[in-house]
C-alpha atoms as a PDB file:
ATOM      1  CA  UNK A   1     -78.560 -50.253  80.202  1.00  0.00           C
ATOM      2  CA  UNK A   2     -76.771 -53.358  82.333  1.00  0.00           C
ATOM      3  CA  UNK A   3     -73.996 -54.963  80.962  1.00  0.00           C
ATOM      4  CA  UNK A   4     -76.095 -57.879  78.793  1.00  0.00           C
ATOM      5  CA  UNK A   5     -75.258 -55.753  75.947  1.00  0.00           C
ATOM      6  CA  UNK A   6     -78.424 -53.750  75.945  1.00  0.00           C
ATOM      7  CA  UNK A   7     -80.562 -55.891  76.045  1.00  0.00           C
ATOM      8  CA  UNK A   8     -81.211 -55.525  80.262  1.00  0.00           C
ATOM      9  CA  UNK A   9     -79.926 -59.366  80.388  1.00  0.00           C
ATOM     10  CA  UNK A  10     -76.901 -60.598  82.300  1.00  0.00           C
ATOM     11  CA  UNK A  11     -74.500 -61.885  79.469  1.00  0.00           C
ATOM     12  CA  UNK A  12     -74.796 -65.636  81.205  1.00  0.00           C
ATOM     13  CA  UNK A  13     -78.520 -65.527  80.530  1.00  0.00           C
ATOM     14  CA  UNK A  14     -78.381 -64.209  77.533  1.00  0.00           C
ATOM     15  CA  UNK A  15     -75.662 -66.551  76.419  1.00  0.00           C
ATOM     16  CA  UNK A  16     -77.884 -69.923  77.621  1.00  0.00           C
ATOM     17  CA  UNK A  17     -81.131 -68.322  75.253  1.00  0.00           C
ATOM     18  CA  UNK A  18     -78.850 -68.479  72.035  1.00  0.00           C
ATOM     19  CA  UNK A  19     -77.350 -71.437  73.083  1.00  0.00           C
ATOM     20  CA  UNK A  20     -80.965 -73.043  73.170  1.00  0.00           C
ATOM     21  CA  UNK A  21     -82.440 -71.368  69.691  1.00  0.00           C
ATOM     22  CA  UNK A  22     -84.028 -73.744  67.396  1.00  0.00           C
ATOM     23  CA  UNK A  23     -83.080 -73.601  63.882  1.00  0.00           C
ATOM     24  CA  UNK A  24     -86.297 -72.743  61.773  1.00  0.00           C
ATOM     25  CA  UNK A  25     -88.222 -75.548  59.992  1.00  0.00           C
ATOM     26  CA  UNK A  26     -86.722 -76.192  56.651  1.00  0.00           C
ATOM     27  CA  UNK A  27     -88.913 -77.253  54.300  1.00  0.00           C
ATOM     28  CA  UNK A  28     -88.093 -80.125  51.937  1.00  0.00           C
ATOM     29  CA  UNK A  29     -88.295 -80.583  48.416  1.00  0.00           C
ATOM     30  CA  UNK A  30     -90.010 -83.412  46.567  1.00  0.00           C
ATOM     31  CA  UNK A  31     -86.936 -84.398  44.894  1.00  0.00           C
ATOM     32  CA  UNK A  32     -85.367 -84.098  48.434  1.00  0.00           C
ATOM     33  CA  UNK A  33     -88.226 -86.389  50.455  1.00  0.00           C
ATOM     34  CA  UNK A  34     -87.960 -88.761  47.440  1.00  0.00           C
ATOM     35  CA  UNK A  35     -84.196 -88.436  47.868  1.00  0.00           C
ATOM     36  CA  UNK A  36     -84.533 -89.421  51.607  1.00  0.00           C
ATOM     37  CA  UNK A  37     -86.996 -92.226  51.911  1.00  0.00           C
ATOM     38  CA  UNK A  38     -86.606 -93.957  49.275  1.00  0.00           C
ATOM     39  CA  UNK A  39     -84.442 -97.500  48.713  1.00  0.00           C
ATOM     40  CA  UNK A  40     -81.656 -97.611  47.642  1.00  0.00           C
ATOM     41  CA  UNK A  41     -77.390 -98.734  48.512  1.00  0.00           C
ATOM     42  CA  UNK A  42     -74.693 -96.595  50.479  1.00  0.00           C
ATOM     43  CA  UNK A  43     -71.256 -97.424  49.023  1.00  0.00           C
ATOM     44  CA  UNK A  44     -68.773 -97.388  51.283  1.00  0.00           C
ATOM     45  CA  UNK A  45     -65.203 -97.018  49.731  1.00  0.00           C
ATOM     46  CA  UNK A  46     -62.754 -97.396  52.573  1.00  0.00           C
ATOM     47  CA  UNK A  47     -59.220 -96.203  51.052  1.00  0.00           C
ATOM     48  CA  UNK A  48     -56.526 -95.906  53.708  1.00  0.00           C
ATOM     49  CA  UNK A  49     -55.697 -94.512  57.207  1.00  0.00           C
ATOM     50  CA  UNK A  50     -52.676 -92.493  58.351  1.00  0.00           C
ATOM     51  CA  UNK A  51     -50.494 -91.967  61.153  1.00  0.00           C
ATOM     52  CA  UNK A  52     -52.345 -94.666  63.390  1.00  0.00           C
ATOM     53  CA  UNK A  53     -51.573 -95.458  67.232  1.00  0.00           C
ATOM     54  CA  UNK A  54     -48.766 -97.950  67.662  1.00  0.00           C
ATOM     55  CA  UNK A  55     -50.044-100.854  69.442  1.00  0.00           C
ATOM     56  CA  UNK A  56     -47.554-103.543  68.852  1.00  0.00           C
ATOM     57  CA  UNK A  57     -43.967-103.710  70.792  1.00  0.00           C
ATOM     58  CA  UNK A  58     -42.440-103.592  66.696  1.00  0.00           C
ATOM     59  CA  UNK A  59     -44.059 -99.491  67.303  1.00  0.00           C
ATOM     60  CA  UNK A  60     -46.556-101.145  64.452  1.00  0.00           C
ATOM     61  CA  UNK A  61     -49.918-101.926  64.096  1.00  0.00           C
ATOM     62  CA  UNK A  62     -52.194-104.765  62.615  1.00  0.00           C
ATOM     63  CA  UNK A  63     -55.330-102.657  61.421  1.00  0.00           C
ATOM     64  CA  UNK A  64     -58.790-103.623  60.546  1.00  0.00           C
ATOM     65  CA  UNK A  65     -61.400-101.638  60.485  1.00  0.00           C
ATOM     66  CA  UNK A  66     -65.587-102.516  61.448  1.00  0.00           C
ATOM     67  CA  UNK A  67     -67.808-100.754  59.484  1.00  0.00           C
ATOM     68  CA  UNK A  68     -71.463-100.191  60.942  1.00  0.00           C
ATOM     69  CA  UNK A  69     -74.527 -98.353  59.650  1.00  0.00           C
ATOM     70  CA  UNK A  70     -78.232 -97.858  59.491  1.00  0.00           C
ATOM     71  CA  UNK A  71     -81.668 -99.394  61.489  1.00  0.00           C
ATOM     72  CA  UNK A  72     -81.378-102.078  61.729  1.00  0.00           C
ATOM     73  CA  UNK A  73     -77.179-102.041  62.307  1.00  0.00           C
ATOM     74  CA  UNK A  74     -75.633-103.344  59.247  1.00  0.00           C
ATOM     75  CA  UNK A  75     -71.767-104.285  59.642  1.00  0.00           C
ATOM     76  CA  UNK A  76     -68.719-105.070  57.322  1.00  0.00           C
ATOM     77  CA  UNK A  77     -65.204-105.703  58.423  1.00  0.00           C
ATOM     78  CA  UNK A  78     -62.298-104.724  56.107  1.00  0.00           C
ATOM     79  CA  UNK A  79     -59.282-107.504  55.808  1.00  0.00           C
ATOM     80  CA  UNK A  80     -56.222-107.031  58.503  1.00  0.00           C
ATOM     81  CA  UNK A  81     -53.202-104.981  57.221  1.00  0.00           C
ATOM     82  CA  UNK A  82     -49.766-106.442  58.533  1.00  0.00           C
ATOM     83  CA  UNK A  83     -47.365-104.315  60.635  1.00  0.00           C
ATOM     84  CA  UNK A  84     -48.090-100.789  59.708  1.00  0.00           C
ATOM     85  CA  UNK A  85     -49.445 -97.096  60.977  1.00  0.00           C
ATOM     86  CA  UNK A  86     -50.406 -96.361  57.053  1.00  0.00           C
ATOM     87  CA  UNK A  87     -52.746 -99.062  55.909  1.00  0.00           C
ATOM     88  CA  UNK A  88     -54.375 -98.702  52.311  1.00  0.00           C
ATOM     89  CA  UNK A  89     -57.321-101.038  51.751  1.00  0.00           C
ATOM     90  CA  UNK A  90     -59.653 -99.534  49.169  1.00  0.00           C
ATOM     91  CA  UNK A  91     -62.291-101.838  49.429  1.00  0.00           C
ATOM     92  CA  UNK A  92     -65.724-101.069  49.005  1.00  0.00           C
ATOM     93  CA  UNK A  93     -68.538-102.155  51.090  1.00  0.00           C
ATOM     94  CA  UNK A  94     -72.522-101.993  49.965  1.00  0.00           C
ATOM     95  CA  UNK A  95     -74.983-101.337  52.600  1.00  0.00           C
ATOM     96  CA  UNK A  96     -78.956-101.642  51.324  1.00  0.00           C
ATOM     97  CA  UNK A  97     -81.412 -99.433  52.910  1.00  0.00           C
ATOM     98  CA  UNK A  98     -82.824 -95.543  53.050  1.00  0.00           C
ATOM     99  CA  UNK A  99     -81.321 -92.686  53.240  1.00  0.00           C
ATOM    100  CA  UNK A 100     -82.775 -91.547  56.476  1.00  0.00           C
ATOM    101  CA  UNK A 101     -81.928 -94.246  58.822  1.00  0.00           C
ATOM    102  CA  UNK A 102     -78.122 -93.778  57.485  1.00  0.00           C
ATOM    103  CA  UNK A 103     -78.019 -90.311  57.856  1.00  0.00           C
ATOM    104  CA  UNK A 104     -80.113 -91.102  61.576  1.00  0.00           C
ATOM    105  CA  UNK A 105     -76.758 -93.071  62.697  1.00  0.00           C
ATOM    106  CA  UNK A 106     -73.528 -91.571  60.713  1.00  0.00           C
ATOM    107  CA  UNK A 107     -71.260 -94.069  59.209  1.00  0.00           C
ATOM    108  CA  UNK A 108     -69.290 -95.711  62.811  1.00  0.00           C
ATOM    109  CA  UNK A 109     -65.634 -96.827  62.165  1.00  0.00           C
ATOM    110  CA  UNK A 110     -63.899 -98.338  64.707  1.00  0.00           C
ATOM    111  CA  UNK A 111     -60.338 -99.205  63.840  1.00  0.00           C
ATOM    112  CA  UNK A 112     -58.881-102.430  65.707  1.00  0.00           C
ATOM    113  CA  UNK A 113     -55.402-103.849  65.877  1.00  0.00           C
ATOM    114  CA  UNK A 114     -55.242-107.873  65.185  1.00  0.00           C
ATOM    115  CA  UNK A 115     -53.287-109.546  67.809  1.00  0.00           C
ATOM    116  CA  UNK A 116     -51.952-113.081  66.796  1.00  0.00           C
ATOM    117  CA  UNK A 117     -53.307-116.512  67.003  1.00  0.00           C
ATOM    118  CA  UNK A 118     -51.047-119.254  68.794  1.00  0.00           C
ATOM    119  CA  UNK A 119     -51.117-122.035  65.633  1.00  0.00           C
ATOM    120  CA  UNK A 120     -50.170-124.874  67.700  1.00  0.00           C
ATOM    121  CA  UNK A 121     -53.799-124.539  69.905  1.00  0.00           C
ATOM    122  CA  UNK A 122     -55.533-121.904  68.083  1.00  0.00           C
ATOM    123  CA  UNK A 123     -55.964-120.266  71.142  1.00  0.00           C
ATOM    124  CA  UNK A 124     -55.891-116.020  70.990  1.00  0.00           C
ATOM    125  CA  UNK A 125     -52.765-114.731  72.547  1.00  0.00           C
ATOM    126  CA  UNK A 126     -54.541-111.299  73.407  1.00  0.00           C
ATOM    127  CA  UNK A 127     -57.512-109.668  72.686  1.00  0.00           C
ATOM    128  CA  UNK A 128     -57.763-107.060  69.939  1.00  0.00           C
ATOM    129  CA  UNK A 129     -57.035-103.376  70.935  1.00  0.00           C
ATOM    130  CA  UNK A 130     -59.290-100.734  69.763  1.00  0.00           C
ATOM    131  CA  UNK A 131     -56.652 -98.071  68.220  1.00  0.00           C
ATOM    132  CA  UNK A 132     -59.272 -94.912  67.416  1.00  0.00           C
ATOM    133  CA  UNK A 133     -62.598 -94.416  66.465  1.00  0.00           C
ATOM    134  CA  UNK A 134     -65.041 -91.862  64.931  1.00  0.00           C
ATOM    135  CA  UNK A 135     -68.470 -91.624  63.583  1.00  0.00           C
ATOM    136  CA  UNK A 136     -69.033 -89.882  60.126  1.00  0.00           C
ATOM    137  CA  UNK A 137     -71.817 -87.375  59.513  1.00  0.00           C
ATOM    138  CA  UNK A 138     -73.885 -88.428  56.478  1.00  0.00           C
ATOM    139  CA  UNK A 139     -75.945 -85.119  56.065  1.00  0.00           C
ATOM    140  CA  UNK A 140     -73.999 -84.032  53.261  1.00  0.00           C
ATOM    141  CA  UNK A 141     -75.776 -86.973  51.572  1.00  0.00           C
ATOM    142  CA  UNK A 142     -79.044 -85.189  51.766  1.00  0.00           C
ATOM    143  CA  UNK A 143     -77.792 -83.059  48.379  1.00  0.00           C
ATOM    144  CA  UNK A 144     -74.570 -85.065  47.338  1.00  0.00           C
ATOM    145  CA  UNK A 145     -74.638 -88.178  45.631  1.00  0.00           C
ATOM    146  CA  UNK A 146     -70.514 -88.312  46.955  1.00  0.00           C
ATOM    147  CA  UNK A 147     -68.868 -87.187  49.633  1.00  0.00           C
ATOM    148  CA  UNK A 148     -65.429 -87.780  50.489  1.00  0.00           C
ATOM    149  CA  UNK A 149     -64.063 -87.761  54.061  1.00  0.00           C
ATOM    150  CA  UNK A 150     -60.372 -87.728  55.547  1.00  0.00           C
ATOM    151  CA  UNK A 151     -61.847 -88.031  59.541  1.00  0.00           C
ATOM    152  CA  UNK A 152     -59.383 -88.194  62.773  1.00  0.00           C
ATOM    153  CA  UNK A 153     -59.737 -90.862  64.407  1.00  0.00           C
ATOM    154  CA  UNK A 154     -60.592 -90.344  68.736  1.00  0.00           C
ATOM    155  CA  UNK A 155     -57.093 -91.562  69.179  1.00  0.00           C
ATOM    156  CA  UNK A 156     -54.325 -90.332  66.597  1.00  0.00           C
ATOM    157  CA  UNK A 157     -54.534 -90.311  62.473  1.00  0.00           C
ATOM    158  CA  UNK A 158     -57.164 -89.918  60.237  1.00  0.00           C
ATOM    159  CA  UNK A 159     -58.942 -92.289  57.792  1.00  0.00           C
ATOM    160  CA  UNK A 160     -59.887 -91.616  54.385  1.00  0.00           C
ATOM    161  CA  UNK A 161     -63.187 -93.154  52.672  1.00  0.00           C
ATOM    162  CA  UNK A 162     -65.731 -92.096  49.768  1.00  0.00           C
ATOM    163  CA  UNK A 163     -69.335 -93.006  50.606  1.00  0.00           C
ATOM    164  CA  UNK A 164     -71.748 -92.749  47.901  1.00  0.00           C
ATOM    165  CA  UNK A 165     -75.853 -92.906  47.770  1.00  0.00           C
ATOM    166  CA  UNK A 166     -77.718 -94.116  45.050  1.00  0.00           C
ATOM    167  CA  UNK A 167     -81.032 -94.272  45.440  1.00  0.00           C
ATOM    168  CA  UNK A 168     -82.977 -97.105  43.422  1.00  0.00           C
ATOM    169  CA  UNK A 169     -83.767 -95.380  39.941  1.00  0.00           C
ATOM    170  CA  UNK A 170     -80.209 -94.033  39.997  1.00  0.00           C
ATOM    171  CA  UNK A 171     -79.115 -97.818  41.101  1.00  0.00           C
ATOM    172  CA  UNK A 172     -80.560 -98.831  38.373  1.00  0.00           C
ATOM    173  CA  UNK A 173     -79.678 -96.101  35.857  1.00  0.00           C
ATOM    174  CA  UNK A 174     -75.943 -96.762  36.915  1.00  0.00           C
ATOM    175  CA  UNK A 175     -75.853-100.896  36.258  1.00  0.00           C
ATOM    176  CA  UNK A 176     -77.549 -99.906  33.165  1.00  0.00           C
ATOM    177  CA  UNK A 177     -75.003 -97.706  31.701  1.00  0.00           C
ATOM    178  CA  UNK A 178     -72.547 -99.903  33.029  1.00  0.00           C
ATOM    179  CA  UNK A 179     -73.693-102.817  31.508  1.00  0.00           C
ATOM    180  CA  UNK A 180     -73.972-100.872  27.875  1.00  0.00           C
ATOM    181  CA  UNK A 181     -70.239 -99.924  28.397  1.00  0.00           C
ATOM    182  CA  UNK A 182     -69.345-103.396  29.180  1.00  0.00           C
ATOM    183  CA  UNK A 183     -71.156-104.813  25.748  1.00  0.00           C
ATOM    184  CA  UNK A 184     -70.005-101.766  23.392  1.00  0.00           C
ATOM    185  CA  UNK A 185     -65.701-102.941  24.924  1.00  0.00           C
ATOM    186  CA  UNK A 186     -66.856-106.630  24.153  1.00  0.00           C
ATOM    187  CA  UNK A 187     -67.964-105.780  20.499  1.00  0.00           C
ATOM    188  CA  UNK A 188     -64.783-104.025  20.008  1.00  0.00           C
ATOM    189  CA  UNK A 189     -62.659-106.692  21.206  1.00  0.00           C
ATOM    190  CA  UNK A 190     -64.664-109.143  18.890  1.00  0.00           C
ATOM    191  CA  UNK A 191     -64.403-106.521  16.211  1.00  0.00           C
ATOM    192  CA  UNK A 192     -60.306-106.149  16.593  1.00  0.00           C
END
């Protein structure tokens, strides 16, 4: 026997043929296809990022994150957070759309910092600096109605979101029940 390993192949040859292995067909279920192609809203819960790049001479940042998703590229922009490496936001963005074409692209964050306006002329000083980047991978989606993500950023520090699917019927189910929540507290409050 050579030295493939016994199987009479050179280990780089046999290396390349496992390297280029399909995975087998999975099948889906109904509940899954349904799942996938249907309409419905990502929720996009953007909480807070930590240990960011300095890119201020203060050793500080001025973050803001763009949010972009889906086809056709949908896009949100979270408000700026003032001199820090350890923004918190938590605010949520909605995106409408299928499941497919957001798990197709990933969820794209690009974190920015804000560089200042001069008042006087309204003229930018600078352009803003990207400070890190990463694209989120939505397949977890596929059997998850939540997944929650802490992802490093391509530069330094990680950022911490919740994104959520709901497909139409379970849209629907949701404002329902929160509706009948909302009326059953305003009885009460009537009532007391």
């Amino acid at each position: 026997k050579g030295k493939g390993g016994g199987s009479g192949k050179p280990k780089a040859a046999k290396a390349v043929e496992e390297k280029t292995k399909r995975p087998a067909a999975v099948a889906l279920s109904p509940r899954s296809k349904n799942r996938l192609f249907s309409s419905g809203v990502l929720r996009v819960h953007l909480k807070q990022a930590n240990g960011l790049m300095s890119a201020d001479a203060n050793g500080l940042s001025d973050p803001y994150v763009v949010v972009q998703v889906g086809q056709p590229k949908q896009e949100k922009k979270s408000k700026i957070i003032r001199e820090t490496l350890e923004p918190k936001w938590n605010e949520k963005y909605t995106f409408k759309g299928k499941l497919a074409d957001f798990l197709a692209t990933g969820l794209a964050l690009r974190m920015y910092d804000s560089d200042e306006v001069d008042r006087s002329t309204m003229d930018r000083m600078a352009k803003d600096e990207v400070i890190g980047d990463v694209t989120v991978d939505l397949d977890a989606l596929k059997n998850a109605e939540t997944i929650e993500v802490d992802a490093p950023l391509s530069t330094q520090g990680t950022v911490s979101l919740a994104v959520t699917w709901l497909n139409k019927q379970e849209q629907d189910a949701a404002t329902y029940i929160q509706s009948r929540v909302r009326a059953m507290f305003a009885r009460r409050r009537v009532q007391d």
